[in-house]
PDB file of N, CA and C in Angstrom:
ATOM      1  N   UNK A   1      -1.887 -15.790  24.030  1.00  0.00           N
ATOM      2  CA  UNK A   1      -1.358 -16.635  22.984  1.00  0.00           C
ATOM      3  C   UNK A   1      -1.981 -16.224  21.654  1.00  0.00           C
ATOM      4  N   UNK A   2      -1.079 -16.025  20.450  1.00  0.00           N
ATOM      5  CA  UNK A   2      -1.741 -15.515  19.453  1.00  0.00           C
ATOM      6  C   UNK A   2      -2.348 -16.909  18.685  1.00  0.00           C
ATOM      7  N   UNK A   3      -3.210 -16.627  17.639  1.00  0.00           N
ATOM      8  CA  UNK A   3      -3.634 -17.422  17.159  1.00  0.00           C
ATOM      9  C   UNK A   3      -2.877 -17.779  15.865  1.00  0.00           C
ATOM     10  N   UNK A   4      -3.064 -19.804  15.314  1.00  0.00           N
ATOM     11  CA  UNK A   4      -1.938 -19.592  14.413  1.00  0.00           C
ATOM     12  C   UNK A   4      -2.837 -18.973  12.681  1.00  0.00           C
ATOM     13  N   UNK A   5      -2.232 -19.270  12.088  1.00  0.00           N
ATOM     14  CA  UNK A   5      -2.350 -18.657  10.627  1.00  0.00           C
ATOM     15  C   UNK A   5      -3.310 -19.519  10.000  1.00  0.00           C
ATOM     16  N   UNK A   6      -3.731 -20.889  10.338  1.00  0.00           N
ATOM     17  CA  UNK A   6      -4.543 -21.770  10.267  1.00  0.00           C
ATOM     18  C   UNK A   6      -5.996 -21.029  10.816  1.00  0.00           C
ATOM     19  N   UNK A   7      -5.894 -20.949  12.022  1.00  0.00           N
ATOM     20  CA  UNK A   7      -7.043 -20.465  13.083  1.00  0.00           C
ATOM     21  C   UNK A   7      -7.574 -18.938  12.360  1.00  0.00           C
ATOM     22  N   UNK A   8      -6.804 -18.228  11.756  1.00  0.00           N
ATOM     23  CA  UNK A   8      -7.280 -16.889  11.360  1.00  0.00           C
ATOM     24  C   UNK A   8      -7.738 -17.162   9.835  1.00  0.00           C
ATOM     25  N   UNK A   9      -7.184 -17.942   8.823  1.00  0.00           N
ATOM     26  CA  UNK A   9      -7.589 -18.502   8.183  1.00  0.00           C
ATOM     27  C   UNK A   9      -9.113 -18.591   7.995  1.00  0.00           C
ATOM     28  N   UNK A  10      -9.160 -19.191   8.965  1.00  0.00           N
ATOM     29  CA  UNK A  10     -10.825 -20.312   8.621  1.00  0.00           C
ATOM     30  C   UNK A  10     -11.625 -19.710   9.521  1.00  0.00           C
ATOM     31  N   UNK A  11     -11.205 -18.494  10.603  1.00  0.00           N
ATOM     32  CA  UNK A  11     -12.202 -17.818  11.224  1.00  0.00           C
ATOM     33  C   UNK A  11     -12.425 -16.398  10.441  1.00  0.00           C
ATOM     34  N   UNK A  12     -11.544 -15.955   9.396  1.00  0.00           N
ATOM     35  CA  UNK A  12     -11.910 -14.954   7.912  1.00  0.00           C
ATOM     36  C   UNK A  12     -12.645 -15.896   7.126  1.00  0.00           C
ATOM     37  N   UNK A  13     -12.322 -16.831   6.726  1.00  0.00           N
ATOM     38  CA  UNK A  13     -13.324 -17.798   6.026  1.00  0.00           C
ATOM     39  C   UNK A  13     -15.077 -17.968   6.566  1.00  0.00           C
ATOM     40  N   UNK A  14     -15.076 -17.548   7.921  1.00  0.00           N
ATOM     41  CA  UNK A  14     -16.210 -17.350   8.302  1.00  0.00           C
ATOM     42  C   UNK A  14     -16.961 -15.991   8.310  1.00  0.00           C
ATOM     43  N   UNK A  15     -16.369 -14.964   8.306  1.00  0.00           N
ATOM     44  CA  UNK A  15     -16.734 -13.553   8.393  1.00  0.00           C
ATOM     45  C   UNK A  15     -17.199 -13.455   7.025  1.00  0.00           C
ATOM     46  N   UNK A  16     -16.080 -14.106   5.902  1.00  0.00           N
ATOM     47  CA  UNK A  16     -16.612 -13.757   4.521  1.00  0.00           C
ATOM     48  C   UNK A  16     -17.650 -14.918   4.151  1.00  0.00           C
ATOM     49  N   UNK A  17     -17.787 -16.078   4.655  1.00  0.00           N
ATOM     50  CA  UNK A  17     -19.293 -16.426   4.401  1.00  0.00           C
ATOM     51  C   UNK A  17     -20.575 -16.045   5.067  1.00  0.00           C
ATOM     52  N   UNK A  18     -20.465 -15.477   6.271  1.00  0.00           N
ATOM     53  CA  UNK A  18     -21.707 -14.175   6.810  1.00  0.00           C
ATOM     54  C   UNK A  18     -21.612 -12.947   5.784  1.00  0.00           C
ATOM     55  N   UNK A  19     -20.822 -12.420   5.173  1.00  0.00           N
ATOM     56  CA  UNK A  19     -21.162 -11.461   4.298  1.00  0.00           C
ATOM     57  C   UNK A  19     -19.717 -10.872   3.321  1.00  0.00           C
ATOM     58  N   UNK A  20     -19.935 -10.386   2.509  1.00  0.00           N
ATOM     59  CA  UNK A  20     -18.694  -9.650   1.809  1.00  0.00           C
ATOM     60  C   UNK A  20     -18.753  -8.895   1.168  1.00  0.00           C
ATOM     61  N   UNK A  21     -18.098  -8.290   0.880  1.00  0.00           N
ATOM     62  CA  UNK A  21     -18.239  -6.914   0.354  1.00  0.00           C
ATOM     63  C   UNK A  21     -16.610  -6.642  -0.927  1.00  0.00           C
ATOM     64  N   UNK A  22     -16.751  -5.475  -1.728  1.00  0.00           N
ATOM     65  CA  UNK A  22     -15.799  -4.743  -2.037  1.00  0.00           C
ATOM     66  C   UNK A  22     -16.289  -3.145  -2.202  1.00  0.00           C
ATOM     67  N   UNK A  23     -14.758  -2.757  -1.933  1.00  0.00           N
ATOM     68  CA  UNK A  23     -14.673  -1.203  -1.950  1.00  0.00           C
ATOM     69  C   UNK A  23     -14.463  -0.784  -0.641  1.00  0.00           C
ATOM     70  N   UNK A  24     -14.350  -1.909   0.288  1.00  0.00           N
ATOM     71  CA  UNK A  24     -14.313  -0.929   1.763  1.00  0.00           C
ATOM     72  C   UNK A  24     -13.627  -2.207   2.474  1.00  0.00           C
ATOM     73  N   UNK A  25     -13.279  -2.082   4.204  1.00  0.00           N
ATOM     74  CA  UNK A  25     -12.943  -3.467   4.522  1.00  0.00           C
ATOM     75  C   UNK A  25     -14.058  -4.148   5.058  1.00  0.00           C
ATOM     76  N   UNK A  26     -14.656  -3.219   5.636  1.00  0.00           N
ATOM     77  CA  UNK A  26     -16.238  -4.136   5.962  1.00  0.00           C
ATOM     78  C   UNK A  26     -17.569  -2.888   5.865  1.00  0.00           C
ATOM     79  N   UNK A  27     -18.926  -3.709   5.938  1.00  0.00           N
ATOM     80  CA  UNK A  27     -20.009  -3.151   5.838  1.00  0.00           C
ATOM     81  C   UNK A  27     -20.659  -2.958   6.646  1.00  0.00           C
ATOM     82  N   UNK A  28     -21.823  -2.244   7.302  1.00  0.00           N
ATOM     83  CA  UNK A  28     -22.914  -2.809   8.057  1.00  0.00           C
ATOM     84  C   UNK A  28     -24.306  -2.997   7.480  1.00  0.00           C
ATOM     85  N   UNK A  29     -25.227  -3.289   7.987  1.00  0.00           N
ATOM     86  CA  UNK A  29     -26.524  -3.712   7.412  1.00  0.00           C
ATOM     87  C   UNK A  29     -27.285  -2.619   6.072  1.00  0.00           C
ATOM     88  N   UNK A  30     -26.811  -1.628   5.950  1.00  0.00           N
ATOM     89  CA  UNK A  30     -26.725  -0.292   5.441  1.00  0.00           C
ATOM     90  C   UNK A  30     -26.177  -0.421   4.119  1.00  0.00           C
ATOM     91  N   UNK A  31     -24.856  -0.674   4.198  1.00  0.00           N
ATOM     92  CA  UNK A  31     -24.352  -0.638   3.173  1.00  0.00           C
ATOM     93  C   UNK A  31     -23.439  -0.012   3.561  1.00  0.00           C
ATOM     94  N   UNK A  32     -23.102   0.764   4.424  1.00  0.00           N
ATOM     95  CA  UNK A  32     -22.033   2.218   4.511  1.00  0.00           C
ATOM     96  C   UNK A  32     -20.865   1.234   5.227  1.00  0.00           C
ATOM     97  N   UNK A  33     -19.825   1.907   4.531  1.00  0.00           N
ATOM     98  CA  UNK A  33     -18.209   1.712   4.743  1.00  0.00           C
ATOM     99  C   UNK A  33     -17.989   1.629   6.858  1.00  0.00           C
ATOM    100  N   UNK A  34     -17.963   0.933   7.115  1.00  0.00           N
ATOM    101  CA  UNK A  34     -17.587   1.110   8.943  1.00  0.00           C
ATOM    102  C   UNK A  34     -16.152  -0.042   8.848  1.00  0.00           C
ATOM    103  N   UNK A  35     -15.607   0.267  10.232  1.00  0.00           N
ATOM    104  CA  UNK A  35     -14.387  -0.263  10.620  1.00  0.00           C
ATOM    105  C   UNK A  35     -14.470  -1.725  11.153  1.00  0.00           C
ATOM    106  N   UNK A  36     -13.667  -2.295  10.559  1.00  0.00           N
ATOM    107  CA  UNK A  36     -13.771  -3.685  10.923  1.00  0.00           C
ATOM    108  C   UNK A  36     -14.052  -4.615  12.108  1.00  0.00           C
ATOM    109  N   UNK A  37     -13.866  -3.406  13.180  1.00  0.00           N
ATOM    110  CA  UNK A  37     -14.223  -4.162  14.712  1.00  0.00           C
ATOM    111  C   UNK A  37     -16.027  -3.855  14.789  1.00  0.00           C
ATOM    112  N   UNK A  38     -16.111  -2.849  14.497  1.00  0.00           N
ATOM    113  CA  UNK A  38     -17.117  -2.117  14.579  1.00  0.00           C
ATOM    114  C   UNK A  38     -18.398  -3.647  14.895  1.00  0.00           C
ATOM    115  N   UNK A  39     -19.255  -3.857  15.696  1.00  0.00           N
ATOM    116  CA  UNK A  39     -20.284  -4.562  16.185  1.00  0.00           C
ATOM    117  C   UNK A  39     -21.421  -4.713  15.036  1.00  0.00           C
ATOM    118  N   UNK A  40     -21.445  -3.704  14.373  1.00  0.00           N
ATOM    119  CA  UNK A  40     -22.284  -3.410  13.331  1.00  0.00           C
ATOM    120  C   UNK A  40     -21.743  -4.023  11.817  1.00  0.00           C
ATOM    121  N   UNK A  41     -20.772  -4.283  12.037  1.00  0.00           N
ATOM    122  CA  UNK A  41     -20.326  -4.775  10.240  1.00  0.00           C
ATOM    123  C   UNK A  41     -20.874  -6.278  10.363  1.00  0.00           C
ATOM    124  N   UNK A  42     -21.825  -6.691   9.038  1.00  0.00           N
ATOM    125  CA  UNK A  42     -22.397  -7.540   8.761  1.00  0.00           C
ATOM    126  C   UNK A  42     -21.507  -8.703   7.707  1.00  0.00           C
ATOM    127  N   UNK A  43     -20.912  -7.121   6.669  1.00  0.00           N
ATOM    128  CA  UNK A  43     -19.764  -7.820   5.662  1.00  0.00           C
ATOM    129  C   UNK A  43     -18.554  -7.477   5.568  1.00  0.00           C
ATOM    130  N   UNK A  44     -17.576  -7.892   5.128  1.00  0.00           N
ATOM    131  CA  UNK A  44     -15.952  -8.181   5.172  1.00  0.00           C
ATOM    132  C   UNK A  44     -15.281  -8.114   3.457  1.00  0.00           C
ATOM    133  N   UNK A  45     -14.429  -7.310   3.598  1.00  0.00           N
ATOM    134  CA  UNK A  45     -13.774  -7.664   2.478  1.00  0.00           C
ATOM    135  C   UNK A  45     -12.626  -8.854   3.119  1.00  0.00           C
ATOM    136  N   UNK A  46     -11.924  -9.486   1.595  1.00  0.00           N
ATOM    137  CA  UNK A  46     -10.462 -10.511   1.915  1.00  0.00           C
ATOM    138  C   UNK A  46      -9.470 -10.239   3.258  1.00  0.00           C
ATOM    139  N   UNK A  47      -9.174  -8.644   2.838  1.00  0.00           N
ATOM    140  CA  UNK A  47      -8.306  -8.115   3.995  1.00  0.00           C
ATOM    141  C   UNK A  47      -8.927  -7.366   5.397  1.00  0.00           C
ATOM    142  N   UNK A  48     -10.150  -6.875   4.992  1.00  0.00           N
ATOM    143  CA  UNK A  48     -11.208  -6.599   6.579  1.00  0.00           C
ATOM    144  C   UNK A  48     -11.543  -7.541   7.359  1.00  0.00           C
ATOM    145  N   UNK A  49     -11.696  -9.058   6.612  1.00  0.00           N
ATOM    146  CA  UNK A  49     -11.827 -10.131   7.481  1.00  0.00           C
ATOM    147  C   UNK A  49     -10.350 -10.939   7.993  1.00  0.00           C
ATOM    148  N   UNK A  50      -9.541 -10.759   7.402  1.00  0.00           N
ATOM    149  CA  UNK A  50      -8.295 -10.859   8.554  1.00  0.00           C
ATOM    150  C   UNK A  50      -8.178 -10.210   9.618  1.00  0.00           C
ATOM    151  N   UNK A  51      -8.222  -8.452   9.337  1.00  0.00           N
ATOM    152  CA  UNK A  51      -8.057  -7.513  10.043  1.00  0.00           C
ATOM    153  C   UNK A  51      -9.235  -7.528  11.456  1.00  0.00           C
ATOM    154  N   UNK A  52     -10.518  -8.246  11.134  1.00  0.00           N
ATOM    155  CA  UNK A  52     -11.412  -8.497  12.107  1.00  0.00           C
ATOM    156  C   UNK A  52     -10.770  -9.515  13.571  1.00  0.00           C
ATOM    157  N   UNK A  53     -10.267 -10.191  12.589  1.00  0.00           N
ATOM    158  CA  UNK A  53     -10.132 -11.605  13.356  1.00  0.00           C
ATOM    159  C   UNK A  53      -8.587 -11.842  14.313  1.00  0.00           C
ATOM    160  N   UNK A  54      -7.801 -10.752  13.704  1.00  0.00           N
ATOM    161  CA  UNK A  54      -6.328 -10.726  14.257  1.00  0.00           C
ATOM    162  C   UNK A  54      -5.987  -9.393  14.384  1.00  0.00           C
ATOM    163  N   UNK A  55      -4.838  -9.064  15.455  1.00  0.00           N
ATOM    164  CA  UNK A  55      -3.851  -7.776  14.869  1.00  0.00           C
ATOM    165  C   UNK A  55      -2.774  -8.249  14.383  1.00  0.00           C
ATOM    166  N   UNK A  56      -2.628  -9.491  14.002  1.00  0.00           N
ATOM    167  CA  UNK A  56      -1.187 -10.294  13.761  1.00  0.00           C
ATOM    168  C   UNK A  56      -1.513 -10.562  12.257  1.00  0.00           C
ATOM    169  N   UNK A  57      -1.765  -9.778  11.453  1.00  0.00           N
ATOM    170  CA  UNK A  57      -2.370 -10.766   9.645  1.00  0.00           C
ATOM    171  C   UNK A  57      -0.876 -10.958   8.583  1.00  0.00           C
ATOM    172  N   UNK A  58      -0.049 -10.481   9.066  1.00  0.00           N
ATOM    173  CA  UNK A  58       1.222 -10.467   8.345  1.00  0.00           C
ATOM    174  C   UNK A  58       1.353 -12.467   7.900  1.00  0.00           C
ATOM    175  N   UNK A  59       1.117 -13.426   8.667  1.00  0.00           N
ATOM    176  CA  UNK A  59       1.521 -14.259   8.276  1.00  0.00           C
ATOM    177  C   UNK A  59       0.195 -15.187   7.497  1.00  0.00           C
ATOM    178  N   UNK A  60      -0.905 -15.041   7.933  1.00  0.00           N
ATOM    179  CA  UNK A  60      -2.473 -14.959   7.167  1.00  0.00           C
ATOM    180  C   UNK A  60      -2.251 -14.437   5.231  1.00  0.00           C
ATOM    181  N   UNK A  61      -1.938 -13.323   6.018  1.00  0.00           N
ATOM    182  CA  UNK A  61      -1.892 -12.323   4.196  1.00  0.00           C
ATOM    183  C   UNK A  61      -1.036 -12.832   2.983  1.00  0.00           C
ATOM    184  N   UNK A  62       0.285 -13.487   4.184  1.00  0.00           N
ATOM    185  CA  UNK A  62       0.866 -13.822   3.099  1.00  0.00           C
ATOM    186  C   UNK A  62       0.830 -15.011   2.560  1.00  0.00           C
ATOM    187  N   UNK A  63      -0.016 -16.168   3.224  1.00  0.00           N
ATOM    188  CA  UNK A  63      -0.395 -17.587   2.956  1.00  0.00           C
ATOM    189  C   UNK A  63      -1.502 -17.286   1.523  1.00  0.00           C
ATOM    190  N   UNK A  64      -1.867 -15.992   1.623  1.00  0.00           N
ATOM    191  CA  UNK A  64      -3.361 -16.038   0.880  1.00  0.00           C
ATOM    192  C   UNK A  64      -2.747 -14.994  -0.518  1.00  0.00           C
ATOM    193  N   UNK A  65      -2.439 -14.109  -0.348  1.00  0.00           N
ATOM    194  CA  UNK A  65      -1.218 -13.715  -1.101  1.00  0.00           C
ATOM    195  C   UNK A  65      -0.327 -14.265  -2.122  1.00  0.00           C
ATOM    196  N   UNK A  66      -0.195 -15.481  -2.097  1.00  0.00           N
ATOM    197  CA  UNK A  66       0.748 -16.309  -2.313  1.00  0.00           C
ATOM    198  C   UNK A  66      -0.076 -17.162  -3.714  1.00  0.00           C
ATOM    199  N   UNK A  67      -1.643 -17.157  -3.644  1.00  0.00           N
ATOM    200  CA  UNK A  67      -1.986 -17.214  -4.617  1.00  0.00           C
ATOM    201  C   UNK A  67      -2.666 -16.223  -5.418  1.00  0.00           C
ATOM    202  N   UNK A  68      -2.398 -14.948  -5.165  1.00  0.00           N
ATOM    203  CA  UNK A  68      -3.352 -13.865  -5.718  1.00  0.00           C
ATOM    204  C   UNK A  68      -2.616 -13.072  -6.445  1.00  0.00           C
ATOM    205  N   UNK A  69      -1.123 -12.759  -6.164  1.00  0.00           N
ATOM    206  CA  UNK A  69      -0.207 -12.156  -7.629  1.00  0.00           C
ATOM    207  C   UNK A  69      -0.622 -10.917  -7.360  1.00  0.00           C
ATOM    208  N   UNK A  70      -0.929 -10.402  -6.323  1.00  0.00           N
ATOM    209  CA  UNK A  70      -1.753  -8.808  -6.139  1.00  0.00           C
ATOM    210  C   UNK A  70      -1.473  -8.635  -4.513  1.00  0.00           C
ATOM    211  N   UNK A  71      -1.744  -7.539  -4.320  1.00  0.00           N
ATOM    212  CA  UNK A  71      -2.710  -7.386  -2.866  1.00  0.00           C
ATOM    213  C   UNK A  71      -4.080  -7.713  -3.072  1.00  0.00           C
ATOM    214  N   UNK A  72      -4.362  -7.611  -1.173  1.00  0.00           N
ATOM    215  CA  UNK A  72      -5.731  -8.131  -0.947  1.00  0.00           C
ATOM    216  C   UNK A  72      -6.586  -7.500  -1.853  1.00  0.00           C
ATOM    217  N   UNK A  73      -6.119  -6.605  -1.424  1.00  0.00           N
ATOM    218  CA  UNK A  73      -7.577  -5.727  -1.653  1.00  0.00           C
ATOM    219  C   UNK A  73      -7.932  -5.537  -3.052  1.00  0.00           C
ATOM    220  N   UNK A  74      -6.947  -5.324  -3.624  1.00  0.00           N
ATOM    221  CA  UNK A  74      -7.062  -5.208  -5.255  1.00  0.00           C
ATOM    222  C   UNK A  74      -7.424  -6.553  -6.145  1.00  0.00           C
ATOM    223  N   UNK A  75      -6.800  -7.800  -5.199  1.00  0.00           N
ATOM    224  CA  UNK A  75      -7.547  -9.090  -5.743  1.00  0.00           C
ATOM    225  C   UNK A  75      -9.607  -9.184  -5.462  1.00  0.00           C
ATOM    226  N   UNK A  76      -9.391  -8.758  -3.829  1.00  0.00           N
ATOM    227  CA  UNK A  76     -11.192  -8.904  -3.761  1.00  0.00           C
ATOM    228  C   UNK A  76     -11.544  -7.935  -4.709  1.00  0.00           C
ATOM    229  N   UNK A  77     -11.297  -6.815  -5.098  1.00  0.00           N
ATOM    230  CA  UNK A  77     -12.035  -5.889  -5.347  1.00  0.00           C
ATOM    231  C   UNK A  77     -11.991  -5.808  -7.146  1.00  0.00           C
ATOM    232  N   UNK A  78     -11.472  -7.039  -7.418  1.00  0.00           N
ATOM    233  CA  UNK A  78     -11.576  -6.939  -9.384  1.00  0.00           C
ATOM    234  C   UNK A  78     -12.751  -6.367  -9.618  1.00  0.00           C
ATOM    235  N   UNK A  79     -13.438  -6.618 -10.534  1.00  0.00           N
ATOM    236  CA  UNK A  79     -14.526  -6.449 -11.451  1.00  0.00           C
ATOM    237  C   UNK A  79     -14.670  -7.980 -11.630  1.00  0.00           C
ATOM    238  N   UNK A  80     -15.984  -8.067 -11.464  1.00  0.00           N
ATOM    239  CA  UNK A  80     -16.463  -9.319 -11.831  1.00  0.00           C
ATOM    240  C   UNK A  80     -16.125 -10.568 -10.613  1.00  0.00           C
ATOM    241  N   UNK A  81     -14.855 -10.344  -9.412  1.00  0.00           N
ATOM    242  CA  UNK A  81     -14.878 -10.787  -8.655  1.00  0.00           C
ATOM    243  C   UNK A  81     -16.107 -11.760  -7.518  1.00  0.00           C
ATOM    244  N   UNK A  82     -16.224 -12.463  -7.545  1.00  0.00           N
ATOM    245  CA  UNK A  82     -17.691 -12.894  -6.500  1.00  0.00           C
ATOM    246  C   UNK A  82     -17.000 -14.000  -4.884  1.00  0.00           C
ATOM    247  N   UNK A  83     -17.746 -13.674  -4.353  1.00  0.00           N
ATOM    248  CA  UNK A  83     -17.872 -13.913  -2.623  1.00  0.00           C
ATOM    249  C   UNK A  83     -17.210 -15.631  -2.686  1.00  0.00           C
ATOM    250  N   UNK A  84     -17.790 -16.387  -4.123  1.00  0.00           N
ATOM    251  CA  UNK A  84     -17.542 -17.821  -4.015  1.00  0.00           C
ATOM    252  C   UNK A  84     -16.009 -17.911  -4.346  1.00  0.00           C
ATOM    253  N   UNK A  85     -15.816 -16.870  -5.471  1.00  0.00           N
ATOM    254  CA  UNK A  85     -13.932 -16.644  -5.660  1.00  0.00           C
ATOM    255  C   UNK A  85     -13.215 -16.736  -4.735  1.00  0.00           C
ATOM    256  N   UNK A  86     -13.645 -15.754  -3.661  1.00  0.00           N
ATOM    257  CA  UNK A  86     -12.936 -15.253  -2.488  1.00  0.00           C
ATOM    258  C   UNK A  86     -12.631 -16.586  -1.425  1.00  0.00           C
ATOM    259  N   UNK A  87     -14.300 -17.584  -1.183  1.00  0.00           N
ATOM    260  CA  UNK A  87     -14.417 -18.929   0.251  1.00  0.00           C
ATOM    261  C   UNK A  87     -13.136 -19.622  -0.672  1.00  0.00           C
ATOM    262  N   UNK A  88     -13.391 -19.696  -1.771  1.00  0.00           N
ATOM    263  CA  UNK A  88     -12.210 -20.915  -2.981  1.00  0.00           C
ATOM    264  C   UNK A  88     -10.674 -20.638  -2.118  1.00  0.00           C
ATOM    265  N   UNK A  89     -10.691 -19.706  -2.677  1.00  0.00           N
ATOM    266  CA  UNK A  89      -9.045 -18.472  -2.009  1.00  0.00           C
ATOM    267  C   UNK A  89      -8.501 -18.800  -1.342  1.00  0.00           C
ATOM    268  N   UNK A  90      -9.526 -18.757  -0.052  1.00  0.00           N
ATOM    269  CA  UNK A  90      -9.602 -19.132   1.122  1.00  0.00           C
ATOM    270  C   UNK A  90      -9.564 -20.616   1.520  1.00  0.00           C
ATOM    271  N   UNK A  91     -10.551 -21.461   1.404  1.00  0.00           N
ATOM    272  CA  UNK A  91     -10.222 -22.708   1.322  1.00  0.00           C
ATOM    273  C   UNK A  91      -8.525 -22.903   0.489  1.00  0.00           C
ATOM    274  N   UNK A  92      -8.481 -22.667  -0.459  1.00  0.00           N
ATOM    275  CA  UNK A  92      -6.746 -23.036  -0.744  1.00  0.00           C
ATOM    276  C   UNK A  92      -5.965 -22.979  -0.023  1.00  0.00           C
ATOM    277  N   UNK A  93      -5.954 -21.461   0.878  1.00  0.00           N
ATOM    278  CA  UNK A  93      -4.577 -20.759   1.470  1.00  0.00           C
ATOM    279  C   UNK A  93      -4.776 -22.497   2.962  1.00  0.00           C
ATOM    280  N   UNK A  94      -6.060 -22.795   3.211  1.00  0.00           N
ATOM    281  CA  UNK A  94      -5.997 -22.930   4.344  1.00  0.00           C
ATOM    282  C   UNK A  94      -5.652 -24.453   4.148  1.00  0.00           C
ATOM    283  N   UNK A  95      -5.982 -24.968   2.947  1.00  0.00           N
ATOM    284  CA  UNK A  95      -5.207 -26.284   2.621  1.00  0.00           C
ATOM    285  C   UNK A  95      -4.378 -26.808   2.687  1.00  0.00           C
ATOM    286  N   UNK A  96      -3.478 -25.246   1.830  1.00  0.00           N
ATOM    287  CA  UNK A  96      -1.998 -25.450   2.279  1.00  0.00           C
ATOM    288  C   UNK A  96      -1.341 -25.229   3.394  1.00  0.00           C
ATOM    289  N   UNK A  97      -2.009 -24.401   4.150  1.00  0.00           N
ATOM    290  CA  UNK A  97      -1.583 -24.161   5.358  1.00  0.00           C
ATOM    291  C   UNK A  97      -1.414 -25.388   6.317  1.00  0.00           C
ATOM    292  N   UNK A  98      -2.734 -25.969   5.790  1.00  0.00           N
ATOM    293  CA  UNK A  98      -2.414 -27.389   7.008  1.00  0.00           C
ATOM    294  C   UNK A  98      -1.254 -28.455   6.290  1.00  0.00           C
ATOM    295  N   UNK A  99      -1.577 -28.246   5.171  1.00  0.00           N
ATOM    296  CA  UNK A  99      -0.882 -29.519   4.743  1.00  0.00           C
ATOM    297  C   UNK A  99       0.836 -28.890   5.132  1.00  0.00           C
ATOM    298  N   UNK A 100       1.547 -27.723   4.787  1.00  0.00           N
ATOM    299  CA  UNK A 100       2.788 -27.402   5.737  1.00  0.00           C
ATOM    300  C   UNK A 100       3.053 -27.399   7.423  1.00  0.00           C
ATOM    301  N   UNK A 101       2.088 -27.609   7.969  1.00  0.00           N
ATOM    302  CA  UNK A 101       1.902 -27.370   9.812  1.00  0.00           C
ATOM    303  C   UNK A 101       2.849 -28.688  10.109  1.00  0.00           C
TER     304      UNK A 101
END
């Protein structure tokens, strides 16, 4: 059973409050760029922590999407962007998410 868009939501909402990152989709303790399953990634970008948590992010991306006027990645990865921007984001998409369920 896949998980719904709610559930991936707020379990990326958790990856990116253990850690976050930009420039890559996730980190490990290092610093160096590794793959999002990878055991070793500590931090997550917007779209590495979907990609952690689902193979299904098409309906995730686009709840979160929906307030960013961009892609993921180019929204986490502004200049000047910070980790608290990103939980906000997140908390929104997942607001609305419940409040449509």
């Amino acid at each position: 059973m896949s998980k719904s868009v709610i559930e991936v939501l707020k379990e990326a909402r958790e990856k990116i409050r253990q850690g976050w990152c930009q420039g890559g989709p996730a980190r490990d303790h290092r610093d160096a760029t590794i793959s999002t399953g990878d055991p070793n990634a500590c931090k997550w970008c917007l779209f590495g922590a979907l990609m952690a948590v689902t193979d299904d992010w098409d309906g995730p991306r686009a709840a979160i999407k929906e307030f960013t006027g961009c892609s993921l990645a180019e929204w986490n990865d502004a200049p000047g962007r910070t980790k608290a921007e990103v939980l906000a984001l997140l908390d929104k998409a997942i607001e609305r998410a419940e409040a449509e369920a």
